[in-house]
Protein backbone atom coordinates (compact mmCIF):
# COMPACT_ATOMS: atom_id res chain seq x y z
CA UNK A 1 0.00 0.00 0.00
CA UNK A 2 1.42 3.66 -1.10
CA UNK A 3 0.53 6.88 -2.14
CA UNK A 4 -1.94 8.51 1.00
CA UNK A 5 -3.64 5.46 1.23
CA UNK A 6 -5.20 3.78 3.94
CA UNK A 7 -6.68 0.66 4.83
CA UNK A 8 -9.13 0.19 7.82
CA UNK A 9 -9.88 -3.29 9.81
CA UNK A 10 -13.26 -2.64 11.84
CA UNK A 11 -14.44 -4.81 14.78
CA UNK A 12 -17.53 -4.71 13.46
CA UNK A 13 -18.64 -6.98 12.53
CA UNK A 14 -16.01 -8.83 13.92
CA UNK A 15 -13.38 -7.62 11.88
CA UNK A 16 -10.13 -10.11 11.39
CA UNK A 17 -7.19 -9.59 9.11
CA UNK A 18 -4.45 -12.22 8.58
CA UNK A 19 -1.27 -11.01 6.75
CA UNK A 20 0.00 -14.12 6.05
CA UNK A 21 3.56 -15.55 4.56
CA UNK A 22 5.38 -13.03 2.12
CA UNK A 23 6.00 -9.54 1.81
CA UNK A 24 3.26 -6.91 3.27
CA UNK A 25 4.21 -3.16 2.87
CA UNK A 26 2.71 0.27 3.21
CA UNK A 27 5.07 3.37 2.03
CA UNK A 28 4.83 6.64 0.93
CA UNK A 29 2.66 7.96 3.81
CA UNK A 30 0.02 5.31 3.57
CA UNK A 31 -1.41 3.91 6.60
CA UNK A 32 -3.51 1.18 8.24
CA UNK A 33 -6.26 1.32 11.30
CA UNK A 34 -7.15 -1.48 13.28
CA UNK A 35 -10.01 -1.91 15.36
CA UNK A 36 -10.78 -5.49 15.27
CA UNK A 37 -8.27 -8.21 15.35
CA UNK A 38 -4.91 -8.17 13.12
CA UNK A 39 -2.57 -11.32 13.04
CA UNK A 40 0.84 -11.14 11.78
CA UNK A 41 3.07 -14.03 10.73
CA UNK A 42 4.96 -12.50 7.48
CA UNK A 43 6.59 -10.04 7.07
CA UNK A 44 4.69 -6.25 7.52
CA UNK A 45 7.53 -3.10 6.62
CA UNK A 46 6.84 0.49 7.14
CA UNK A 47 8.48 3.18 4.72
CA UNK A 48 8.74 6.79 3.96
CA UNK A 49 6.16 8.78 6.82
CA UNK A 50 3.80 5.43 7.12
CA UNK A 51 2.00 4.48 9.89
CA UNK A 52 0.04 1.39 11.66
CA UNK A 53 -2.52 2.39 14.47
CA UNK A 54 -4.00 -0.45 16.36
CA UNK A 55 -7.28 1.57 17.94
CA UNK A 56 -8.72 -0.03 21.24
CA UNK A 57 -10.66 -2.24 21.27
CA UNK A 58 -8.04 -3.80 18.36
CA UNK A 59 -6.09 -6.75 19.46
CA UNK A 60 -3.14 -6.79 17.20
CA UNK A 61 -0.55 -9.72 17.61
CA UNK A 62 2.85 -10.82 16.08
CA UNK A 63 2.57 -14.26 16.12
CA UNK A 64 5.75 -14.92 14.06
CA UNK A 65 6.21 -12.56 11.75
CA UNK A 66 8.34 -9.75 11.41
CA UNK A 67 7.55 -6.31 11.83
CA UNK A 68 10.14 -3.74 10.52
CA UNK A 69 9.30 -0.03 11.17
CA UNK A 70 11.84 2.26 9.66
CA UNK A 71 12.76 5.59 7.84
CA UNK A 72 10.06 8.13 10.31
CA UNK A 73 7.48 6.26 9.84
CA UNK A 74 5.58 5.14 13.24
CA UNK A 75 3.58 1.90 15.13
CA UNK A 76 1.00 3.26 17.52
CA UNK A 77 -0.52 1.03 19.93
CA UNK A 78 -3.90 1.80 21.65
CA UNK A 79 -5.47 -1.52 22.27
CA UNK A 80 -3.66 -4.64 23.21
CA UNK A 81 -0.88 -5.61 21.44
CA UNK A 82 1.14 -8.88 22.36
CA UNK A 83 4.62 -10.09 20.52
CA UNK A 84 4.77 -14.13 20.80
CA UNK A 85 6.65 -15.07 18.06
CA UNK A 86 9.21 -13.83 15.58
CA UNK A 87 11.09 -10.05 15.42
CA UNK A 88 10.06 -6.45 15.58
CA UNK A 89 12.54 -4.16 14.90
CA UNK A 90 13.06 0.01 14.78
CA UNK A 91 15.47 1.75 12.55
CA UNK A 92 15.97 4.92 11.40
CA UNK A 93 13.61 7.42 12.84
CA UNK A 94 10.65 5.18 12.89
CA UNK A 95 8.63 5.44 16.06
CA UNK A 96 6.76 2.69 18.59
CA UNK A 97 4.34 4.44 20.78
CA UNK A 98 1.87 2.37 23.30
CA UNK A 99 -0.52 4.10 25.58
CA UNK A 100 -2.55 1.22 26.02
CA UNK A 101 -1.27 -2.67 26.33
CA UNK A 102 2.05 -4.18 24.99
CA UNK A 103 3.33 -8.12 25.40
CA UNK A 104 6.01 -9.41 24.76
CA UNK A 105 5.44 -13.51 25.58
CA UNK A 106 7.98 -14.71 23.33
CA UNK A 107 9.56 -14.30 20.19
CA UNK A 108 13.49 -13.63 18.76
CA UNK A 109 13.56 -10.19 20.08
CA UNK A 110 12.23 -6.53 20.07
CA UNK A 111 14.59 -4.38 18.44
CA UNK A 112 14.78 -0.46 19.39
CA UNK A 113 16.98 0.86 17.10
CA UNK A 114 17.72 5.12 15.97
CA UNK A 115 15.02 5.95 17.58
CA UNK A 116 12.49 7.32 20.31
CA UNK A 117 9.62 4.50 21.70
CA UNK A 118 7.48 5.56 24.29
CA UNK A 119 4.93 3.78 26.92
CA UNK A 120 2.51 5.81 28.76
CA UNK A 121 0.47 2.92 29.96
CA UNK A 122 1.50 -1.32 30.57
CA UNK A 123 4.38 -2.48 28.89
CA UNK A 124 4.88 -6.17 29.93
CA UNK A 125 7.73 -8.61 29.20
CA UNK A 126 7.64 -12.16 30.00
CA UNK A 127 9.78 -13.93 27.70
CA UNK A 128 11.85 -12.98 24.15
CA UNK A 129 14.54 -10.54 24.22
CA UNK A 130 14.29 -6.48 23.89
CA UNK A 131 17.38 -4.62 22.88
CA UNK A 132 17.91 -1.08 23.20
CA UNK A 133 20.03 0.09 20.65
CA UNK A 134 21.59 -3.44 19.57
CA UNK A 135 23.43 -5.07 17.27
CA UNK A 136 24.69 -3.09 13.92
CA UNK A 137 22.49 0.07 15.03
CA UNK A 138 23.55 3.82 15.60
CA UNK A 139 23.17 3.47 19.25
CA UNK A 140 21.40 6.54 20.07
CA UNK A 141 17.57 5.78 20.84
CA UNK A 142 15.65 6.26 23.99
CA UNK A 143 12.77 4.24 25.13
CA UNK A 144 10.32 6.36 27.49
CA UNK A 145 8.32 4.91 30.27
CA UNK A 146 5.79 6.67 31.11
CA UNK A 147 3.48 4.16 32.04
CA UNK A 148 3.86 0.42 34.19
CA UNK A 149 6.64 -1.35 32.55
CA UNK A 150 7.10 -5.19 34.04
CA UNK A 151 9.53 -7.07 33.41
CA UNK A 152 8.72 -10.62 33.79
CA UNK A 153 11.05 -12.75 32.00
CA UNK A 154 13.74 -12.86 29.43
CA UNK A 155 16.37 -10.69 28.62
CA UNK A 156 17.13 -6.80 27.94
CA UNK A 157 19.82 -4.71 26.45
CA UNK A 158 20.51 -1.06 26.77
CA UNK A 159 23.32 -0.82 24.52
CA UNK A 160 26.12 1.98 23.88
CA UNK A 161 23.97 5.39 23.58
CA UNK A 162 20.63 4.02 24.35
CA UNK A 163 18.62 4.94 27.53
CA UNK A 164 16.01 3.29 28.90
CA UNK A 165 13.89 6.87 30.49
CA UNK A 166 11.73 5.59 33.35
CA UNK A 167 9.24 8.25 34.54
CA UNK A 168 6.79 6.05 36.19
CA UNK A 169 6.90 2.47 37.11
CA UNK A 170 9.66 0.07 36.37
CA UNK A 171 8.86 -3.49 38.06
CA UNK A 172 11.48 -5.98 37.39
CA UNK A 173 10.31 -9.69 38.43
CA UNK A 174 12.12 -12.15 36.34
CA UNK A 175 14.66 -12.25 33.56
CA UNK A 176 18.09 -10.24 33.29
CA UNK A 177 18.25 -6.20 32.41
CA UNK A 178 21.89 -5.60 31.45
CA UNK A 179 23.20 -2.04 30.99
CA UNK A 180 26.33 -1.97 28.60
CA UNK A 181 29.02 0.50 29.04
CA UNK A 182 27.33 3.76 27.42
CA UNK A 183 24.16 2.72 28.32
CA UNK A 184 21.67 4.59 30.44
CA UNK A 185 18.93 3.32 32.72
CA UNK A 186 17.14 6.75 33.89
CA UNK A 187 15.19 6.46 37.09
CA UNK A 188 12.75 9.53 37.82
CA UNK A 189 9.74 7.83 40.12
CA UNK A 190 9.79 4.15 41.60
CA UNK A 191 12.73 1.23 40.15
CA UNK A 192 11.56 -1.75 42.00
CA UNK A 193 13.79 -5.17 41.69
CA UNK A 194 11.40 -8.34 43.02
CA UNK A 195 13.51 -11.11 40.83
CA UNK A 196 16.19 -11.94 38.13
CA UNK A 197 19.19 -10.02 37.65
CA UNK A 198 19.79 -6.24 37.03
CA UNK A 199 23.44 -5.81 35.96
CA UNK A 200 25.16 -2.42 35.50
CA UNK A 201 28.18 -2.81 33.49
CA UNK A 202 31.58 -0.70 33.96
CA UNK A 203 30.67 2.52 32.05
CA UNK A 204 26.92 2.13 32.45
CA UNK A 205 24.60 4.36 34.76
CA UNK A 206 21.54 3.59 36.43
CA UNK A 207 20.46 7.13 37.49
CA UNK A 208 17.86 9.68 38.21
CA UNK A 209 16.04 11.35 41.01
CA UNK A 210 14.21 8.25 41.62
CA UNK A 211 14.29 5.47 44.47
CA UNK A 212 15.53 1.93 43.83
CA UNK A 213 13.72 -1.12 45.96
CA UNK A 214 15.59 -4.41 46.00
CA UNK A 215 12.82 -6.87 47.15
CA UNK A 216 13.97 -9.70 45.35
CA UNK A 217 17.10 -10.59 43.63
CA UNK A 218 20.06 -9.35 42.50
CA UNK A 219 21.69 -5.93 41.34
CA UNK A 220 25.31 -5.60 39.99
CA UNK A 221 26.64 -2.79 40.46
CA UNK A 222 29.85 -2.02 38.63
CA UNK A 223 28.92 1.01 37.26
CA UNK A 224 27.66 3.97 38.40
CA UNK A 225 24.11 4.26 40.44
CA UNK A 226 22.68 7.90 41.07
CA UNK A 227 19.84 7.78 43.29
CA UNK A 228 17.33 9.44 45.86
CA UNK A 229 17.31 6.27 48.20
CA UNK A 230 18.04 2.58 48.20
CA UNK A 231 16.35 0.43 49.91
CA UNK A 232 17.30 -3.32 50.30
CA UNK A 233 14.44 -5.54 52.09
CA UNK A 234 15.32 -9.26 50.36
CA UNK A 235 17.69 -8.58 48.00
CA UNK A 236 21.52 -9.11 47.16
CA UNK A 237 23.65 -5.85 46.19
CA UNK A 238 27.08 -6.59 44.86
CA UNK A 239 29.68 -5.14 42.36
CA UNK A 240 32.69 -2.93 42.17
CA UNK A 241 31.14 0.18 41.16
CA UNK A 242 29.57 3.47 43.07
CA UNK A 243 25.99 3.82 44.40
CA UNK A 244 26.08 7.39 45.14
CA UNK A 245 23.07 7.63 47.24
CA UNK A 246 21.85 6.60 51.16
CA UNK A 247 21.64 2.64 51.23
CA UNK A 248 19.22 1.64 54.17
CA UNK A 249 19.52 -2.37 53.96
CA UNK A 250 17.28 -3.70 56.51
CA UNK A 251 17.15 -7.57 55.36
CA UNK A 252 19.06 -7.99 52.41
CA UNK A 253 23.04 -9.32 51.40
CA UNK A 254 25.86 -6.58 50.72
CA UNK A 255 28.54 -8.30 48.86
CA UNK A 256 31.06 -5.81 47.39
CA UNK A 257 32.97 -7.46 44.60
CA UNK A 258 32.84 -9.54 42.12
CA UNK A 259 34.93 -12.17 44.20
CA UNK A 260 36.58 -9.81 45.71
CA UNK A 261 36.66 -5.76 44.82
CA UNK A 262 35.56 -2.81 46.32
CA UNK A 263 32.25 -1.76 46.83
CA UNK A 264 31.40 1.98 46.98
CA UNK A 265 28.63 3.74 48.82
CA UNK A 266 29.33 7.38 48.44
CA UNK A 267 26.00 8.48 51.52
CA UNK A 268 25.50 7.01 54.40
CA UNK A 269 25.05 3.07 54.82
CA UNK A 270 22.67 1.94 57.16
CA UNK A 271 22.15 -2.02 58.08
CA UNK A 272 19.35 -2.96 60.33
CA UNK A 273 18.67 -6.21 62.47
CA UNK A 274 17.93 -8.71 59.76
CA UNK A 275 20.44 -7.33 57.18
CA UNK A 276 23.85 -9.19 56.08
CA UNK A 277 27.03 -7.93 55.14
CA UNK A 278 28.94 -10.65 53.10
CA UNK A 279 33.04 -10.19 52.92
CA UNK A 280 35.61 -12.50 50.94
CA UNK A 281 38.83 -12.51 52.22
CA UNK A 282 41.24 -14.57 49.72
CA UNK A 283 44.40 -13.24 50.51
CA UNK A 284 46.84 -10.92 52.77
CA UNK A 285 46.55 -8.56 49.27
CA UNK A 286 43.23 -9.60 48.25
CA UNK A 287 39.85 -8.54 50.13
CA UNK A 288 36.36 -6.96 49.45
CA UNK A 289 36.27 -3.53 50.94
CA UNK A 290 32.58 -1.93 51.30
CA UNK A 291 33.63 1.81 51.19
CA UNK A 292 31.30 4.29 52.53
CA UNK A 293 32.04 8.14 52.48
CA UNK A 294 29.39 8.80 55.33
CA UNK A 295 28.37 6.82 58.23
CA UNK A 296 28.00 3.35 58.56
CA UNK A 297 25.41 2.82 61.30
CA UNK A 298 25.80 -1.13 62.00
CA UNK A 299 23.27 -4.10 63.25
CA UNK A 300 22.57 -7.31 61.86
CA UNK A 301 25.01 -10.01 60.50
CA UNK A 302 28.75 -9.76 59.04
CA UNK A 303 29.32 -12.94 56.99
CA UNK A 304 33.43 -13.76 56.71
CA UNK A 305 34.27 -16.31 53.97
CA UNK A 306 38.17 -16.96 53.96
CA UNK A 307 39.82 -18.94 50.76
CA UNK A 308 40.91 -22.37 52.07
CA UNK A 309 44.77 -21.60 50.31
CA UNK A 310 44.72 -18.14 52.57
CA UNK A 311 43.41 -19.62 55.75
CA UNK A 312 46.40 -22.22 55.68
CA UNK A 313 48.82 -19.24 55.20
CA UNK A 314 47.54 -16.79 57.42
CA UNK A 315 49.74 -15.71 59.64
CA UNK A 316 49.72 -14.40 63.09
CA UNK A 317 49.25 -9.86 62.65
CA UNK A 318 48.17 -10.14 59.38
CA UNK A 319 45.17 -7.41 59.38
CA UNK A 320 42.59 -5.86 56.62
CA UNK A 321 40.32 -2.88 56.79
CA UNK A 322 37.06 -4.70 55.20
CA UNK A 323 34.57 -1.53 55.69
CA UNK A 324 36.22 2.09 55.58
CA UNK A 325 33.82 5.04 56.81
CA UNK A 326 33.73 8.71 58.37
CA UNK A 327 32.05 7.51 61.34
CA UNK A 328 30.18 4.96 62.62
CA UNK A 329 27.67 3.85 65.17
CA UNK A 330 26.39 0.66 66.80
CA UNK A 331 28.42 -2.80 65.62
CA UNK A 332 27.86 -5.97 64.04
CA UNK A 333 25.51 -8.29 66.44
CA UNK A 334 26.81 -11.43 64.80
CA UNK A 335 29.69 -12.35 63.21
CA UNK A 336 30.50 -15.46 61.38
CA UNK A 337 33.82 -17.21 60.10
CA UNK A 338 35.74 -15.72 63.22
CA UNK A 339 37.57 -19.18 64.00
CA UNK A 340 38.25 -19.28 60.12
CA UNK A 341 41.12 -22.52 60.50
CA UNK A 342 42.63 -24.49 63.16
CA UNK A 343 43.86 -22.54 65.93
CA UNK A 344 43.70 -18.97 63.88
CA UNK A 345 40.96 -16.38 64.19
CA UNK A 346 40.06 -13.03 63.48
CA UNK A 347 39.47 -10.11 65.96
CA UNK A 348 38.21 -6.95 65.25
CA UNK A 349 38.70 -3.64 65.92
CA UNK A 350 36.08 -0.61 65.05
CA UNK A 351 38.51 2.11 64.48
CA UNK A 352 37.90 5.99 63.85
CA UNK A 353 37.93 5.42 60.01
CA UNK A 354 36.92 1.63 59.47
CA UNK A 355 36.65 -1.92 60.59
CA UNK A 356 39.66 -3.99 60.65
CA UNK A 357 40.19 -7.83 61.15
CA UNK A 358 43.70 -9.06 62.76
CA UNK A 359 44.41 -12.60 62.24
CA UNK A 360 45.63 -14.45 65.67
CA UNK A 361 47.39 -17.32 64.73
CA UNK A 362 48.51 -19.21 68.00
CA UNK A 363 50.45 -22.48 67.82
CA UNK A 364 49.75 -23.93 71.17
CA UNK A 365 52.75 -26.91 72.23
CA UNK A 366 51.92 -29.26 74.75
CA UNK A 367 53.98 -29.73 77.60
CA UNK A 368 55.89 -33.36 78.10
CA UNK A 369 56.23 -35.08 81.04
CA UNK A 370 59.14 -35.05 82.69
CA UNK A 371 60.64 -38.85 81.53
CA UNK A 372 60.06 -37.67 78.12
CA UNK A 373 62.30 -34.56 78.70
CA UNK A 374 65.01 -37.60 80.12
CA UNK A 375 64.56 -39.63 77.79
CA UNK A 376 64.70 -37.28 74.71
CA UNK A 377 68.01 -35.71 76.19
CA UNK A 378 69.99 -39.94 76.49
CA UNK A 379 68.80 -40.05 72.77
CA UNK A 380 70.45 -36.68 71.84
CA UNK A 381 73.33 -37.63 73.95
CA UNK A 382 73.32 -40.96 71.94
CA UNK A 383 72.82 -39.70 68.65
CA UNK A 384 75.97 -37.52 69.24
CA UNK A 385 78.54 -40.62 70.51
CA UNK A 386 77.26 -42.48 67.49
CA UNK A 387 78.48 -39.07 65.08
CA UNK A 388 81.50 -39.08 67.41
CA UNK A 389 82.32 -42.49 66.69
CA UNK A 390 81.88 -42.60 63.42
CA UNK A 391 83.85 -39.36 62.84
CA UNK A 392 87.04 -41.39 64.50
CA UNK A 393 86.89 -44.29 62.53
């Protein structure tokens, strides 16, 4: 389809349009309304200032095809539209804009390419793969959330120059979010982590004015996180980057490191009753630090784990400074992995600028009785006549 026109599928009465196997295209500022239901499982390209509205109450769904919107042109979703099978993919300056109901269930992957997509209602991903700016794209897009976006499975990319703009609601439950060096995750309301993996990449940002949740979990942190509050209730926090914000963890795991670095928490750090921090120790040179530029106010647990090749080393002196700070209140009400080998332990000592562990390393001999101490000194006094006697032969 070309040339201004347009096609319209109506719901009524009961409107259904299948675009089949082979090529499907409307160019040249042509454009197609649905209202009814759509299925796609060819191959449906938009060129040259084209368009495809799906109108509630349409239910449009890719159930294998692919969808390629490119060169300005623009998808608009205002009904329900759900992604099962197969790709969809932006290039260009072409446009993807849902103020309604997007799925993605399955498929090879989403696509975002040169270009600005924007929710302002659900976006919901259970399964298939989104990436934002991928592949052999000009990395330079943005996708705007406006809306609810959950993430409920799979896997997503924000890739060199993209940014994932979060304005709203982002809800991750399931799956893995990865942001690539140059990549951008942009919190400005509520980032809530309930499952799967959020990773931040050396040279990525997860920022904003927004407050992070970790419910659920895990976030890697070896970029850079810029953020009004985090708060960790049942969640794991690790990574060797900077979370430049107030981190209140009340019942979740701080691991700095990725077996072991440096964690840094430029705010204060806060751990309440039912909150763990987890330390590797794996040698005299080699230790996770949790760094924190304000005050550490300590409860909860502190969870040593010492490599088995160090802990047969150790000597007795050896010391680390595990969490550095610029004051601190309250302590640690557990500690375990103290009595880390045989007859070697750690103490510790909560020092004007940090926490440091000293290794005691005690050999403890018995005492003999007093025959033995006999005895032993006829066989030295042997062992030496025998040298003597051999010496004059």
């Amino acid at each position: 389809m070309s040339g201004n026109g347009f096609l319209r599928n109506l719901t009524n009465p009961s409107g259904r349009m299948d675009l089949g196997a082979g090529q499907h295209q409307i160019e040249d500022s042509g454009g197609m309304d649905n209202t009814g239901i759509l299925q796609l499982s060819g191959t449906l390209t938009l060129r040259n200032n084209s368009e495809v509205l799906n109108d509630s109450p349409g239910d449009f769904s890719n159930s294998g095809g692919q969808f390629f919107i490119a060169n300005t042109n623009k998808f608009e979703n205002k009904g329900s539209f759900t992604h099962s099978a197969g790709l969809m993919q932006t290039t260009s300056a072409g446009q993807l804009l849902n103020s309604d109901t997007f799925s993605i269930t399955g498929g090879n992957r989403l696509l975002l390419g040169t270009t600005q997509s924007l929710n302002t209602d659900n976006f919901s991903q259970t399964s298939g793969n989104t990436d934002i700016g991928s592949g052999f794209f000009v990395n330079s897009n943005t996708f705007n959330n406006i809306g609810n976006y959950n993430h409920n499975g799979s896997t997503t990319n924000i890739n060199n120059g993209a940014i994932l703009l979060n304005d709203f609601f982002y809800t991750h439950n399931d799956g893995a979010l990865t942001v690539h060096a140059g990549g951008q995750f942009t919190n400005s309301l509520i980032n809530t982590l309930n499952g799967g993996t959020v990773q931040v990449s050396a040279g990525g940002t997860l920022n904003g004015t927004g407050s992070t949740s970790l419910n659920g979990g895990t976030l890697v942190m070896n970029g850079l996180m810029v953020q009004s509050g985090v708060t960790i209730t049942d969640s794991t926090l690790q990574g060797s980057g900077t979370v430049r914000s107030h981190v209140n963890n009340t019942g979740g795991t701080v691991g700095p490191g990725n077996s072991p670095d440096t964690l840094t928490v430029d705010g204060n750090y806060t751990q309440g009753s039912g909150g763990t921090l987890a330390m590797e120790i794996d040698s005299l040179l080699s230790c996770d630090v949790l760094d924190i530029s304000g005050i550490a106010a300590l409860d909860g647990i502190l969870d040593l784990t010492v490599d088995a090749g160090y802990a047969a080393s150790a000597m007795d002196g050896d010391s680390f400074t595990i969490v550095e700070w610029d004051s601190f209140s309250g302590a640690f009400a557990t500690v375990n992995g103290l009595n880390f080998a045989t007859g070697k332990f750690f103490t510790l000592h909560y020092g004007e600028s940090g926490l440091t562990l000293t290794v005691n390393a005690q050999t403890v001999v018995g005492v003999p009785e007093p025959g033995t101490i006999a005895l032993f000194g006829l066989g030295v006094a042997g062992i030496g006549f025998a040298r003597r006697r051999r010496q004059r032969s």
